[in-house]
C-alpha atoms as a PDB file:
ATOM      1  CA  UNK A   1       0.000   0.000   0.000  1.00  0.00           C
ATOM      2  CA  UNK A   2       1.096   3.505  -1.074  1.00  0.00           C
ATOM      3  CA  UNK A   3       1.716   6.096   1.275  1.00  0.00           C
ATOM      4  CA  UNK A   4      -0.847   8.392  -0.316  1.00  0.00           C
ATOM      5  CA  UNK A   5      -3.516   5.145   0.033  1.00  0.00           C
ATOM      6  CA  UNK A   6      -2.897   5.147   3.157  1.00  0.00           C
ATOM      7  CA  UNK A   7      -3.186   9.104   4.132  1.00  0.00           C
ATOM      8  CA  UNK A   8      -6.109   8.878   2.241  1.00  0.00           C
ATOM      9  CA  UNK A   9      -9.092   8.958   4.624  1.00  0.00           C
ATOM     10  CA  UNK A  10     -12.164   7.110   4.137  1.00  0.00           C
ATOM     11  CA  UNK A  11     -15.213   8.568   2.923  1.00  0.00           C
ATOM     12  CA  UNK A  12     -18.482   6.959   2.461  1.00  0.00           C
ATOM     13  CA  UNK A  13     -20.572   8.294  -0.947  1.00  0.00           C
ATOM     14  CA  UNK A  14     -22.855  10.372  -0.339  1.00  0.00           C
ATOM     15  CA  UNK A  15     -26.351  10.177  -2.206  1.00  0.00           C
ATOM     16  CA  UNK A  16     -24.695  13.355  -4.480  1.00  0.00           C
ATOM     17  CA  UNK A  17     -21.853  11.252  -4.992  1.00  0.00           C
ATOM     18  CA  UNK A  18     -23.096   8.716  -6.273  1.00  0.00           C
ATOM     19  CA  UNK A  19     -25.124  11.042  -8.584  1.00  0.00           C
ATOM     20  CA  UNK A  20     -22.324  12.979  -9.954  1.00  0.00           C
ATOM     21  CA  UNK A  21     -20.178   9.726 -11.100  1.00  0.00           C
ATOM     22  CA  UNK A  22     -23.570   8.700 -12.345  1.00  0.00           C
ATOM     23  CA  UNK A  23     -23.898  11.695 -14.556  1.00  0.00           C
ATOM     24  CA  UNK A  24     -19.919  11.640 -15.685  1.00  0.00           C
ATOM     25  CA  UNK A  25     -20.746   8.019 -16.780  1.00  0.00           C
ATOM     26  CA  UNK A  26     -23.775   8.836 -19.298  1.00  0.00           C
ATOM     27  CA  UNK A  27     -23.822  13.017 -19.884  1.00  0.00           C
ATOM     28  CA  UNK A  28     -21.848  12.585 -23.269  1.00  0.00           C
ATOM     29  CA  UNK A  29     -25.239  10.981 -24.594  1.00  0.00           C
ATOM     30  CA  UNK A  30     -27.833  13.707 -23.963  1.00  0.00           C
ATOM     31  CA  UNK A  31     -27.502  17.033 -26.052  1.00  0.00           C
ATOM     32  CA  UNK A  32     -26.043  20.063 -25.132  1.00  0.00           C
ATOM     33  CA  UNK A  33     -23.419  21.423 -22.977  1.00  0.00           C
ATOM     34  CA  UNK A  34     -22.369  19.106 -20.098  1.00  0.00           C
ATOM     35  CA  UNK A  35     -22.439  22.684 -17.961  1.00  0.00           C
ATOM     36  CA  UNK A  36     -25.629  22.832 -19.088  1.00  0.00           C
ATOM     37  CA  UNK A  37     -26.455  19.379 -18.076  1.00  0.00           C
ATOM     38  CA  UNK A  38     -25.048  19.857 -14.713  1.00  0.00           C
ATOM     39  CA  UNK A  39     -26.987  23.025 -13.513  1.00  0.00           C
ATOM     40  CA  UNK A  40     -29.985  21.221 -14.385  1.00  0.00           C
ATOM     41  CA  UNK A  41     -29.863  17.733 -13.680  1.00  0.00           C
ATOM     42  CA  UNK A  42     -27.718  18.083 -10.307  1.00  0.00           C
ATOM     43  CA  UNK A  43     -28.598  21.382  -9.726  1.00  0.00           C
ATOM     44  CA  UNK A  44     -25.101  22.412  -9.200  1.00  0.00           C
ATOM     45  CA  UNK A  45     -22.917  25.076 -10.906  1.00  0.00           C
ATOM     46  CA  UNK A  46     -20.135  23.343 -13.198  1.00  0.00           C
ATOM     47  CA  UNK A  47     -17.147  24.977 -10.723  1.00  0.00           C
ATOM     48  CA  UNK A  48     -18.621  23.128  -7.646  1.00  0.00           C
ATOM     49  CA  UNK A  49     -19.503  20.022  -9.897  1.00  0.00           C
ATOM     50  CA  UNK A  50     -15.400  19.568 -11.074  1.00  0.00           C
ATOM     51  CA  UNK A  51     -13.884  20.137  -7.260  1.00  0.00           C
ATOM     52  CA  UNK A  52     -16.572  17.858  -6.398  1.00  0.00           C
ATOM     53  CA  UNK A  53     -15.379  14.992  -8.875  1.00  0.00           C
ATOM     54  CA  UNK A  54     -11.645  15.876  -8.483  1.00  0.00           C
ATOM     55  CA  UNK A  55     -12.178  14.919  -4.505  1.00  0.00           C
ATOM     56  CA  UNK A  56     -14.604  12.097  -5.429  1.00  0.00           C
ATOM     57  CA  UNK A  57     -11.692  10.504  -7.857  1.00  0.00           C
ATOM     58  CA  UNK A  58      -9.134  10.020  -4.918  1.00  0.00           C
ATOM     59  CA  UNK A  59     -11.703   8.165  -2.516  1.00  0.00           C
ATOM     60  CA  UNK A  60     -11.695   4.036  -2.641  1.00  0.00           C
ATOM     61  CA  UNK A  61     -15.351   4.278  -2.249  1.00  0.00           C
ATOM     62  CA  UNK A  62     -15.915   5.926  -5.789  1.00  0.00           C
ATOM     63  CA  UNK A  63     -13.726   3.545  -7.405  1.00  0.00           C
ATOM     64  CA  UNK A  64     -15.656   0.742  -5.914  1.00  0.00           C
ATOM     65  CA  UNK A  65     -18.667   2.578  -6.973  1.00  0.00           C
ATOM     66  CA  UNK A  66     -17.976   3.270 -10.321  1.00  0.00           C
ATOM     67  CA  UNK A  67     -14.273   1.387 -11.126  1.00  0.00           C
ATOM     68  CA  UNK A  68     -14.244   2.190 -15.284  1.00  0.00           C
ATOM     69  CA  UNK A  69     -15.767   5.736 -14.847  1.00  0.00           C
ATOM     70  CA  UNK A  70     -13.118   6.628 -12.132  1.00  0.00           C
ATOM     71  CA  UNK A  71     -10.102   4.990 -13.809  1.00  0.00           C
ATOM     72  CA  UNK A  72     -11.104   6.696 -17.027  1.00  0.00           C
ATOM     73  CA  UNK A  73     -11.211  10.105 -15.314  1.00  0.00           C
ATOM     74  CA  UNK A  74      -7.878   9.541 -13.509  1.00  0.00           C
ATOM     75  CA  UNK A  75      -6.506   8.310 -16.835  1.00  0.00           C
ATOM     76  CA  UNK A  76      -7.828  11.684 -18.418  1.00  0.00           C
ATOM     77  CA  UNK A  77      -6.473  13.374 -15.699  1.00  0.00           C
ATOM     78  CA  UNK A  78      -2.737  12.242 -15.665  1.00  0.00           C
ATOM     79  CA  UNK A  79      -2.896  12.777 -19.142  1.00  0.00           C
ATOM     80  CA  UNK A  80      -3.892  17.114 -18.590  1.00  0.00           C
ATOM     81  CA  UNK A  81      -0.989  17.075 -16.439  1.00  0.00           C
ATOM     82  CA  UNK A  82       1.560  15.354 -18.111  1.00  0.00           C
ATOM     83  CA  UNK A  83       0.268  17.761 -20.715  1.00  0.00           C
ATOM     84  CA  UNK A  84       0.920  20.826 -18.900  1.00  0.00           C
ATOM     85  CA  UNK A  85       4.348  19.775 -17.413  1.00  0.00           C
ATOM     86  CA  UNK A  86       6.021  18.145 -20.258  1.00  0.00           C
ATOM     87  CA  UNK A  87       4.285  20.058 -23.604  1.00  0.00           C
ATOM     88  CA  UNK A  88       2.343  17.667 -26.495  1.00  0.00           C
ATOM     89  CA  UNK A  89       4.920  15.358 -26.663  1.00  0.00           C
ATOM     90  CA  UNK A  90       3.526  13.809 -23.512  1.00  0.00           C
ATOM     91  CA  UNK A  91       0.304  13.317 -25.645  1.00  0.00           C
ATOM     92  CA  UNK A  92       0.802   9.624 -27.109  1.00  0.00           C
ATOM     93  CA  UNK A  93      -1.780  10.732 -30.174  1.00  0.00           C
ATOM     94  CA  UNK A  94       0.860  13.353 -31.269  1.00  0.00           C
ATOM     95  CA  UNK A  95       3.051  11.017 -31.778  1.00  0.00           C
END
């Protein structure tokens, strides 16, 4: 076990929780902005909605939750920031 795994306190999902990696899992097949799509199906702004799923992405509880949605995120993630600290060559699709 990883030191951060282990820092990492534990943290039950919440009924919201479980509603946001819900709505990550399926917005892409609706129409219309996802920020759209957040304010009105979880009635949340889009700012609060991403610091929401960045803290929800670290918990074991989401990943047990949701395990493709959540590694798919985290994959996405990494990605952005090897993005930002290395330039596009990090990006394996430039290649």
């Amino acid at each position: 076990m990883e030191l951060s795994e282990r820092a990492r306190p534990a943290r039950a999902l919440s009924e919201r929780d479980r509603a946001i990696l819900d709505f990550e899992r399926t917005w892409w097949s609706g129409s219309g902005s996802k920020e759209a799509a957040i304010r009105e199906q979880l009635r949340i702004s889009p700012t609060l909605y991403y610091r929401e799923m960045s803290a929800l992405l670290e918990t074991d509880a989401a990943r047990a939750y949701d395990p493709l949605t959540v590694k798919r995120l985290r994959r996405q993630r990494e990605q952005r920031r090897r993005i930002r600290i290395e330039g596009r060559r990090a990006d394996p699709g430039s290649r």
